[in-house]
C-alpha atoms as a PDB file:
ATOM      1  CA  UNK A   1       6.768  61.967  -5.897  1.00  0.00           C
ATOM      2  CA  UNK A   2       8.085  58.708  -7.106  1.00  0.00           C
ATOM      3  CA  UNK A   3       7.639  57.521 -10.449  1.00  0.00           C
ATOM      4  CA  UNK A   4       6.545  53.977 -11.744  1.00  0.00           C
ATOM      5  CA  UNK A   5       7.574  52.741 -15.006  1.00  0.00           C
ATOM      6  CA  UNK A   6       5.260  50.761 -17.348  1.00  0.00           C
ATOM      7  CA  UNK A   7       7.578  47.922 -17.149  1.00  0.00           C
ATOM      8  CA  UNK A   8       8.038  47.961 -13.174  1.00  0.00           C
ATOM      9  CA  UNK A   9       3.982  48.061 -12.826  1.00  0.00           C
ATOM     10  CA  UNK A  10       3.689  45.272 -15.274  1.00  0.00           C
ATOM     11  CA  UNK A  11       5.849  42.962 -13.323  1.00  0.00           C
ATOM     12  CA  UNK A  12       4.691  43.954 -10.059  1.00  0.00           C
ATOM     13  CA  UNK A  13       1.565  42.480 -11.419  1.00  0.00           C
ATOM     14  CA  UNK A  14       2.401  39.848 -12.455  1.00  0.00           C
ATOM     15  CA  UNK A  15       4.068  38.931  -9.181  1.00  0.00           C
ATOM     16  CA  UNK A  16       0.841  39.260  -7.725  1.00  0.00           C
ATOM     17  CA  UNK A  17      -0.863  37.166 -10.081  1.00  0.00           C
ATOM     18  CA  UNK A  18       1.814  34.484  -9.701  1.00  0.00           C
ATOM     19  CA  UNK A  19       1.596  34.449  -5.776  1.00  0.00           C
ATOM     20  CA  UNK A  20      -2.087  33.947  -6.184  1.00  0.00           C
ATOM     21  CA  UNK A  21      -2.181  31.253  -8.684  1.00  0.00           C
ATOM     22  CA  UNK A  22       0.460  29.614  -6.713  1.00  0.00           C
ATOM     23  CA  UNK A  23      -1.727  29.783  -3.532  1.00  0.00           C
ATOM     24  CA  UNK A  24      -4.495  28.475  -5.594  1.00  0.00           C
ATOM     25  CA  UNK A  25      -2.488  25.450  -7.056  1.00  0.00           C
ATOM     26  CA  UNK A  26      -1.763  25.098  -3.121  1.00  0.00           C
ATOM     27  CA  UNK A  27      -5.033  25.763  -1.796  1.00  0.00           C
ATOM     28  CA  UNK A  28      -6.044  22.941  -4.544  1.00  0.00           C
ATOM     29  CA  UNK A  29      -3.666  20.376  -3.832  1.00  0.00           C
ATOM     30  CA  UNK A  30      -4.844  20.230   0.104  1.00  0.00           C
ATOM     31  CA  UNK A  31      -8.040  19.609  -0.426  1.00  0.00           C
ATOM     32  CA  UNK A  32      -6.814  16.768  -2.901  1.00  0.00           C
ATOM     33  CA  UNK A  33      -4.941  15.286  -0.251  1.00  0.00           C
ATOM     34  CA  UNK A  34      -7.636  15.371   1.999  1.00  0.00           C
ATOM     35  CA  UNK A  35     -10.092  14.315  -0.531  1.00  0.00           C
ATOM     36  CA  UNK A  36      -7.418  11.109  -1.607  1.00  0.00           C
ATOM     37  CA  UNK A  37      -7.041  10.177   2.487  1.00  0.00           C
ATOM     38  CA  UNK A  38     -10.581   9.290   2.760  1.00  0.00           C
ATOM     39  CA  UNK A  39      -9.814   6.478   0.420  1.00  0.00           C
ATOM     40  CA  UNK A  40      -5.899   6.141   1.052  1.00  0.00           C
ATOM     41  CA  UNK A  41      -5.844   2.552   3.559  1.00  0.00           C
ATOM     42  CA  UNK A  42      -9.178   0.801   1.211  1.00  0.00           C
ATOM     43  CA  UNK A  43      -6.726  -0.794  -1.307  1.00  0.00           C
ATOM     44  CA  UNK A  44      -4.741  -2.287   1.872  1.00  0.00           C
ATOM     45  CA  UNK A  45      -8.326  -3.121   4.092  1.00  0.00           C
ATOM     46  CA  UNK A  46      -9.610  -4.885   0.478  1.00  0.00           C
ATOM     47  CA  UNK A  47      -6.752  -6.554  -0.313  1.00  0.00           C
ATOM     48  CA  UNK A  48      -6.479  -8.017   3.626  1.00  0.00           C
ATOM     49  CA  UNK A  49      -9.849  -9.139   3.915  1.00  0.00           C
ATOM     50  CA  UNK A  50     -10.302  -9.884   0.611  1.00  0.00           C
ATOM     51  CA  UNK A  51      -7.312 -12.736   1.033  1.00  0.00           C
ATOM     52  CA  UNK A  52      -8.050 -12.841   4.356  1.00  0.00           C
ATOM     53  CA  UNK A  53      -4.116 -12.709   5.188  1.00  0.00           C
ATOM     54  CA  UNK A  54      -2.099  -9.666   6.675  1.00  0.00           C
ATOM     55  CA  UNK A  55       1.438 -11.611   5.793  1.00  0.00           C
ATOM     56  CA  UNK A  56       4.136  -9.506   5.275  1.00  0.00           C
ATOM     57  CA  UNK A  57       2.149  -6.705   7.239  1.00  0.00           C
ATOM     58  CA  UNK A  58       4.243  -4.890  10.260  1.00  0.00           C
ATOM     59  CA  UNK A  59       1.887  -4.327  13.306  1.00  0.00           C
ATOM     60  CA  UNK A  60       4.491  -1.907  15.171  1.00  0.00           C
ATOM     61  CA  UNK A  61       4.548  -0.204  11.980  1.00  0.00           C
ATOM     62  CA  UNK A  62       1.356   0.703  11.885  1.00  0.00           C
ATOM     63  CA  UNK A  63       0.520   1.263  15.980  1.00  0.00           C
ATOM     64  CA  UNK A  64       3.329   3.875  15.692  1.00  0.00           C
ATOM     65  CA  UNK A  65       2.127   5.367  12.771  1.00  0.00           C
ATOM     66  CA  UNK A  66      -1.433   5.738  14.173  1.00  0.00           C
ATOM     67  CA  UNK A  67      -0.199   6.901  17.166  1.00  0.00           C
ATOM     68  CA  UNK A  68       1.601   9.500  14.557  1.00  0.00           C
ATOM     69  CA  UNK A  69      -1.620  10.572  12.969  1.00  0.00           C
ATOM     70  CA  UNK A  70      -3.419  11.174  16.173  1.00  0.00           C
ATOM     71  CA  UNK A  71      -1.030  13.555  16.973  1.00  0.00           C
ATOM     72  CA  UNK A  72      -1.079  15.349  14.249  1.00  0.00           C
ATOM     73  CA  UNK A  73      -4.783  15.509  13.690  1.00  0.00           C
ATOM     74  CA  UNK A  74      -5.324  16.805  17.326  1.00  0.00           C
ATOM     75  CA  UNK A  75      -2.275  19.560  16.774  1.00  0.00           C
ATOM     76  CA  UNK A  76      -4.142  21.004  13.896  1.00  0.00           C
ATOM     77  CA  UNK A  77      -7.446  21.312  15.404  1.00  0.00           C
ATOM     78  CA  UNK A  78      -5.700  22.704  18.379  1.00  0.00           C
ATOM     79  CA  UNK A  79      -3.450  25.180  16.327  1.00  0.00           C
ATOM     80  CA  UNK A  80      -6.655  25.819  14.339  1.00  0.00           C
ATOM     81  CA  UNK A  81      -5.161  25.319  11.208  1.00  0.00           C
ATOM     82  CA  UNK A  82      -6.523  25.293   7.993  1.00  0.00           C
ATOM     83  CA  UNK A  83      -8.298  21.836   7.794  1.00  0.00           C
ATOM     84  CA  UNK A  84      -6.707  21.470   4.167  1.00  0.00           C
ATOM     85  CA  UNK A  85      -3.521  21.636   5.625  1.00  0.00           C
ATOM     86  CA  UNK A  86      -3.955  18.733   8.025  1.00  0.00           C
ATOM     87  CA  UNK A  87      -7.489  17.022   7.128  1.00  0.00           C
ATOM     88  CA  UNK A  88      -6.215  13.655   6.146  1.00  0.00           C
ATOM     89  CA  UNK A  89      -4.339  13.159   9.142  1.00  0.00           C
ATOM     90  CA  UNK A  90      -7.921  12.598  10.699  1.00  0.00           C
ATOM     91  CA  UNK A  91      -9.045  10.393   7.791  1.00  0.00           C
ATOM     92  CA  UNK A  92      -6.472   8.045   7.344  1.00  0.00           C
ATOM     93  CA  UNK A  93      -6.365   7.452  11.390  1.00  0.00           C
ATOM     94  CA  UNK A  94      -9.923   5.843  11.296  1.00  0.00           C
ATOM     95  CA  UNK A  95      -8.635   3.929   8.563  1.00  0.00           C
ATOM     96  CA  UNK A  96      -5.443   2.744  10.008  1.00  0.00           C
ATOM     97  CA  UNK A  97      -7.576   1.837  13.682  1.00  0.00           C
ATOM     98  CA  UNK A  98      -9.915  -0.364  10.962  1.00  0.00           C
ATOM     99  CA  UNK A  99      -6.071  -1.926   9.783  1.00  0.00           C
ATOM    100  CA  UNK A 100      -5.178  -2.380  13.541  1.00  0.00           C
ATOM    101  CA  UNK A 101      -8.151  -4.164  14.225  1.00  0.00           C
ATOM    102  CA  UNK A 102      -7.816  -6.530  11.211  1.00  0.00           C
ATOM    103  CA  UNK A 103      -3.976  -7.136  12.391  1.00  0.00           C
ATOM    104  CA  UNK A 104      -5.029  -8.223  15.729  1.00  0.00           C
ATOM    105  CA  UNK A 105      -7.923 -10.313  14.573  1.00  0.00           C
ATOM    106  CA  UNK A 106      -6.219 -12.187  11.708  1.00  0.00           C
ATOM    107  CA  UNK A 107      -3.411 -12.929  14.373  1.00  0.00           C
ATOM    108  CA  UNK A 108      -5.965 -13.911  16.583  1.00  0.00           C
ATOM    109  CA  UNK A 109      -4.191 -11.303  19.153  1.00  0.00           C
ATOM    110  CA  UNK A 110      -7.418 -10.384  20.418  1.00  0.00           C
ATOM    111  CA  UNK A 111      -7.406 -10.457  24.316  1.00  0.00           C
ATOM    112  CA  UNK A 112      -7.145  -8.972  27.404  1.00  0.00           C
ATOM    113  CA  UNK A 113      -4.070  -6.586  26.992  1.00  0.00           C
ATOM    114  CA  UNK A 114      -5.434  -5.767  23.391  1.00  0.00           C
ATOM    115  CA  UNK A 115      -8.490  -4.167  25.221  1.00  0.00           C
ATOM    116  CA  UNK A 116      -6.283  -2.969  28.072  1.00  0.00           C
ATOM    117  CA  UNK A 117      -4.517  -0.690  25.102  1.00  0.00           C
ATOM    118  CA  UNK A 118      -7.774  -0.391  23.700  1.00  0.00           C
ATOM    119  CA  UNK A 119      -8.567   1.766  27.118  1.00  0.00           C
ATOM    120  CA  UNK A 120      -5.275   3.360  27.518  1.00  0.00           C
ATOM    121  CA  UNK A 121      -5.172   4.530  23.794  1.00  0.00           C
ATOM    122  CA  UNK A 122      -8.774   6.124  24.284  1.00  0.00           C
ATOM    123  CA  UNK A 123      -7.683   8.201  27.408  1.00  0.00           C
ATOM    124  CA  UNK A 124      -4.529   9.196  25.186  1.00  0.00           C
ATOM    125  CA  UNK A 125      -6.779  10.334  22.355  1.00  0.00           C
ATOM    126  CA  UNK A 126      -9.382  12.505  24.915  1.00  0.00           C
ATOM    127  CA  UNK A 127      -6.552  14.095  26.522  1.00  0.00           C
ATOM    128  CA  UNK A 128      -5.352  15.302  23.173  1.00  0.00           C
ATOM    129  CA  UNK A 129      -8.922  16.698  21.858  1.00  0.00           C
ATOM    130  CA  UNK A 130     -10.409  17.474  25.094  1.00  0.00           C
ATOM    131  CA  UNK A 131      -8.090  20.184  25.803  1.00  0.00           C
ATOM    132  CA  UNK A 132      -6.950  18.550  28.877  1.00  0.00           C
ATOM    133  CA  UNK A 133      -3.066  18.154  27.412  1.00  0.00           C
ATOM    134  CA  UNK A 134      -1.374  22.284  27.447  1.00  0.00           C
ATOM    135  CA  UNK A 135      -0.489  23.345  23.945  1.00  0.00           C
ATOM    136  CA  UNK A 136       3.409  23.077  24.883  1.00  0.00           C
ATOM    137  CA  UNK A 137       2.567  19.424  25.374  1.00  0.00           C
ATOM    138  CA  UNK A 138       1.198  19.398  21.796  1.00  0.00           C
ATOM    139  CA  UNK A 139       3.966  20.780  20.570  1.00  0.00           C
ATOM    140  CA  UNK A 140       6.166  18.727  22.214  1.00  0.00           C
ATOM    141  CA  UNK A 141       4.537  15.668  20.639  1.00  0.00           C
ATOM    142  CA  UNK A 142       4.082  17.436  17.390  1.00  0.00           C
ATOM    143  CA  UNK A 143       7.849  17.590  17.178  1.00  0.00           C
ATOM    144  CA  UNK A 144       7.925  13.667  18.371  1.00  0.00           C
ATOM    145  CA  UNK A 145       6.129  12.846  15.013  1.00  0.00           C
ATOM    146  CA  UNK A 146       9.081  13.377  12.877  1.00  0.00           C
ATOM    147  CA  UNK A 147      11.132  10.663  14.458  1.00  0.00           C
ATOM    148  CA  UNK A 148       7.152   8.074  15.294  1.00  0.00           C
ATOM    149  CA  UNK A 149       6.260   8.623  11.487  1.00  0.00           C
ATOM    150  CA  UNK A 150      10.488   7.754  10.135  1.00  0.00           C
ATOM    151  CA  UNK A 151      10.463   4.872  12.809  1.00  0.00           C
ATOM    152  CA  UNK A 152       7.093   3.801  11.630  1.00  0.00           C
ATOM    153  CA  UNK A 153       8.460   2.942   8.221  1.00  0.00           C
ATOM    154  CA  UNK A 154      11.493   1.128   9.236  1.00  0.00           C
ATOM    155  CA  UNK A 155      10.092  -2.047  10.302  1.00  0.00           C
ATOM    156  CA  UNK A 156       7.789  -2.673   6.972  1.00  0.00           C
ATOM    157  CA  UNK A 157      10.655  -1.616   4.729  1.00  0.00           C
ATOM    158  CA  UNK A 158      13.464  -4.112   6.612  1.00  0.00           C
ATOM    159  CA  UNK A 159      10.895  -6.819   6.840  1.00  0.00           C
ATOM    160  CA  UNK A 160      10.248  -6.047   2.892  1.00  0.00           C
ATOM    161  CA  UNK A 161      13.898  -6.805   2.685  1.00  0.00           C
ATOM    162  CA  UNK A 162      14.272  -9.439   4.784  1.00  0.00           C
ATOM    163  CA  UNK A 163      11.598 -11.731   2.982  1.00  0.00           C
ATOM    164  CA  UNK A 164      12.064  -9.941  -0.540  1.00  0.00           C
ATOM    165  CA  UNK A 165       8.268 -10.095  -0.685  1.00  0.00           C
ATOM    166  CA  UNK A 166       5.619  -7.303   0.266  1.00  0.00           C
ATOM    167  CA  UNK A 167       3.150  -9.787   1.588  1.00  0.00           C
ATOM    168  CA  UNK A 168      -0.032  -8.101   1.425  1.00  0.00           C
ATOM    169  CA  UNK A 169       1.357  -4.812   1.364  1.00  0.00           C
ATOM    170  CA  UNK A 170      -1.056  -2.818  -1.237  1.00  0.00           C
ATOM    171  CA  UNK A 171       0.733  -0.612  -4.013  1.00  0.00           C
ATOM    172  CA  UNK A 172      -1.711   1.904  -4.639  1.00  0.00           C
ATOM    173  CA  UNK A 173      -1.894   2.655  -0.696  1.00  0.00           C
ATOM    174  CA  UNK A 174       2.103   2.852  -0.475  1.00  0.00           C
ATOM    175  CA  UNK A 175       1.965   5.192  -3.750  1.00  0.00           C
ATOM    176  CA  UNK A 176      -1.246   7.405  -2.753  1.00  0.00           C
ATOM    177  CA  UNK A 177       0.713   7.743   1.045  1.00  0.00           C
ATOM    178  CA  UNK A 178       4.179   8.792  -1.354  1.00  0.00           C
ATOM    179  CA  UNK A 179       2.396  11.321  -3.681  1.00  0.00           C
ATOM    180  CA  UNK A 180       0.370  12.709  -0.618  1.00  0.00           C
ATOM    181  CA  UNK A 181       3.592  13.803   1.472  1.00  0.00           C
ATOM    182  CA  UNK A 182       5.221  15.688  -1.921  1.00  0.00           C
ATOM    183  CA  UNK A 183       1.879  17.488  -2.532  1.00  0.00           C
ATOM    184  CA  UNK A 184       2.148  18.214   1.425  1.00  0.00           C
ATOM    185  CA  UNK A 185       5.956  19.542   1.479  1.00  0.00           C
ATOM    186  CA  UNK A 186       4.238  21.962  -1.273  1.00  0.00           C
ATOM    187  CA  UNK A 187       1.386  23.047   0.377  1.00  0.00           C
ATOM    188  CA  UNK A 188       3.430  23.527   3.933  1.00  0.00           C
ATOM    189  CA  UNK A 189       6.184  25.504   2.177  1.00  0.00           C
ATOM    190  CA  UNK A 190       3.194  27.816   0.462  1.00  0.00           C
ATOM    191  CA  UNK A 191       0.672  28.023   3.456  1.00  0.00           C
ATOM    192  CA  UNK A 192       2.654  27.636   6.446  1.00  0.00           C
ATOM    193  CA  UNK A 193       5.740  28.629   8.350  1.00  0.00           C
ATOM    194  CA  UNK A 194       5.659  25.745  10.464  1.00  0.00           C
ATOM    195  CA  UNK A 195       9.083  23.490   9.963  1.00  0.00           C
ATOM    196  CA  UNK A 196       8.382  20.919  12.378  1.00  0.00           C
ATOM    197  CA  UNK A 197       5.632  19.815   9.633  1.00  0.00           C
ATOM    198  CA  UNK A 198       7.947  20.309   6.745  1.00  0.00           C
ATOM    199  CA  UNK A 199      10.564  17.575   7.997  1.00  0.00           C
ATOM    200  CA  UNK A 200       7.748  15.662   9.066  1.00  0.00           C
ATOM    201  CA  UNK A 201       6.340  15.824   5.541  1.00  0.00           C
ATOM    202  CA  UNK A 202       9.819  15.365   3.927  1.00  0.00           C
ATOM    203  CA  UNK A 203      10.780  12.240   5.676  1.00  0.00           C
ATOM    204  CA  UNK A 204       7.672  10.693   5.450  1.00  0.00           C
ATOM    205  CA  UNK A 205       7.984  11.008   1.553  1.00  0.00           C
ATOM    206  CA  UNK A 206      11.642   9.457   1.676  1.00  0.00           C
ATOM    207  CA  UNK A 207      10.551   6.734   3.495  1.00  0.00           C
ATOM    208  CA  UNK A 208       7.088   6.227   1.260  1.00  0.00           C
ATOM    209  CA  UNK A 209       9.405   6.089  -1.373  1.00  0.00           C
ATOM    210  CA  UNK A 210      11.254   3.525  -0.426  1.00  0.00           C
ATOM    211  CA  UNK A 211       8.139   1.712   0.400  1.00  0.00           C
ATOM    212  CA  UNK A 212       7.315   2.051  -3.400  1.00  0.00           C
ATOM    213  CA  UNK A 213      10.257   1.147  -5.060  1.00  0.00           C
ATOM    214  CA  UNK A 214      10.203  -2.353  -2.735  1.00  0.00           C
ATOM    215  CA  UNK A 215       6.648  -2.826  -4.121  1.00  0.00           C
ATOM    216  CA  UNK A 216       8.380  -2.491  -7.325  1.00  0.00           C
ATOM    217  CA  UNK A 217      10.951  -4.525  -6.727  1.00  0.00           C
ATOM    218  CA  UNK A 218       9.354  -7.441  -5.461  1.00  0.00           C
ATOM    219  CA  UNK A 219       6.144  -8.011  -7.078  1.00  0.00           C
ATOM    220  CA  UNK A 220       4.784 -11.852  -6.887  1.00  0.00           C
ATOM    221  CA  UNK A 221       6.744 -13.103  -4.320  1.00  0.00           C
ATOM    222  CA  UNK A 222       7.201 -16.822  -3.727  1.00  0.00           C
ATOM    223  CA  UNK A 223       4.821 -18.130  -1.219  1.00  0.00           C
ATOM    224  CA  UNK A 224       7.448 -19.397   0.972  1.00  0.00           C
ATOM    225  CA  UNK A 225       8.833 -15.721   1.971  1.00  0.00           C
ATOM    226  CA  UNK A 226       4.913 -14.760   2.540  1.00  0.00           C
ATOM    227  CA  UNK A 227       4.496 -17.425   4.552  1.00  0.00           C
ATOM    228  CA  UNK A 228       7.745 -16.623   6.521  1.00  0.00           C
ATOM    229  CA  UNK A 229       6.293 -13.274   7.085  1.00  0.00           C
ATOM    230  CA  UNK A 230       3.070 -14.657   8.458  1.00  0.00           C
ATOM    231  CA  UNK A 231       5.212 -16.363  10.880  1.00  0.00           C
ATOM    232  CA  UNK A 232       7.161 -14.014  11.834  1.00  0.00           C
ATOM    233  CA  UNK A 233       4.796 -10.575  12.141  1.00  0.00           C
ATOM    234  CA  UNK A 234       3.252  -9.870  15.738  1.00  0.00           C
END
């Protein structure tokens, strides 16, 4: 019969008691995510309509990155995950189609082929949720994230460069969006197996960051450059 030592008990328990409180800390830090994403995009909506100017603002940046989020929202229902592990994808996509509209209107880029994409984007979004699309497709486009969500960023942060100026680019979205993919590279790591989510996660917190630090960088921008960016944005 084996024998158990005092000592080897002890820290068996204390394993256990350290797995949990991890899982807790994880279990915790999802639902903050999810809880954050329902108010993630209202600093940038505010601060648009507010100065009633989306200067400096990429619209390809943010068609691919709601594109990105519908794909991930309608992977986790399909995969049935955990809806802390994926929730805010859903939230921050009805914020980011309240964005797109604001884009096209302030550009006054609302005609015909906006409501043709309108229609196509629609049937895109029912074939996802309605089951129609095979889970191999969804994984397929799951996968296609990683490199939607890392393209996504690219045009905001070269424009950002370009202009030295931000435009109306809103700090505390850029931030929130930063600290939301580390608490997600956490919470994948501790509640899933599923890698194709952790590069996802990891690259989109790179590329956040970089959004921050030009935030940082340059506050207050001259007028000019913000009015070069209106110009130049479709």
């Amino acid at each position: 019969r084996s024998q158990h030592s005092p000592h080897t008990n002890m820290q068996a328990l204390n394993e256990l008691v350290g797995s949990e409180v991890t899982l807790l800390i994880s279990k915790l830090l999802g639902w903050g995510v999810v809880a954050g994403s329902l108010l993630l995009k209202s600093p940038q909506i505010f601060k648009i309509v507010n100065n009633k100017s989306v200067a400096g603002i990429s619209t390809s940046a943010y068609l691919l990155e709601t594109i990105g989020y519908t794909i991930s929202a309608a992977y986790g229902l399909a995969k049935n995950l955990p809806f802390s592990t994926f929730g805010e994808s859903l939230f921050v996509w009805v914020q980011n189609l309240i964005i797109m509209y604001l884009l096209f209107s302030y550009r006054r880029a609302i005609n015909g082929s906006f409501f043709l994409g309108v229609v196509v984007f629609g049937v895109f979004c029912y074939a996802l949720v309605s089951g129609l699309a095979p889970i191999h497709i969804l994984d397929l486009l799951q996968l296609m994230t990683i490199p939607i969500f890392t393209i996504s960023k690219v045009p905001q942060i070269i424009s950002n460069f370009k202009n030295k100026s931000v435009g109306q680019l809103a700090f505390l979205t850029v931030f929130m969006a930063f600290g939301g993919s580390i608490a997600r590279i956490f919470t994948t790591l501790k509640e899933l197996s599923d890698v194709q989510l952790l590069v996802g996660y990891a690259l989109g917190a790179l590329f956040n960051g970089i959004l921050v630090l030009q935030t940082i960088l340059y506050p207050g921008a001259p007028a000019v450059n913000v009015q070069k960016a209106r110009a130049k944005k479709v």
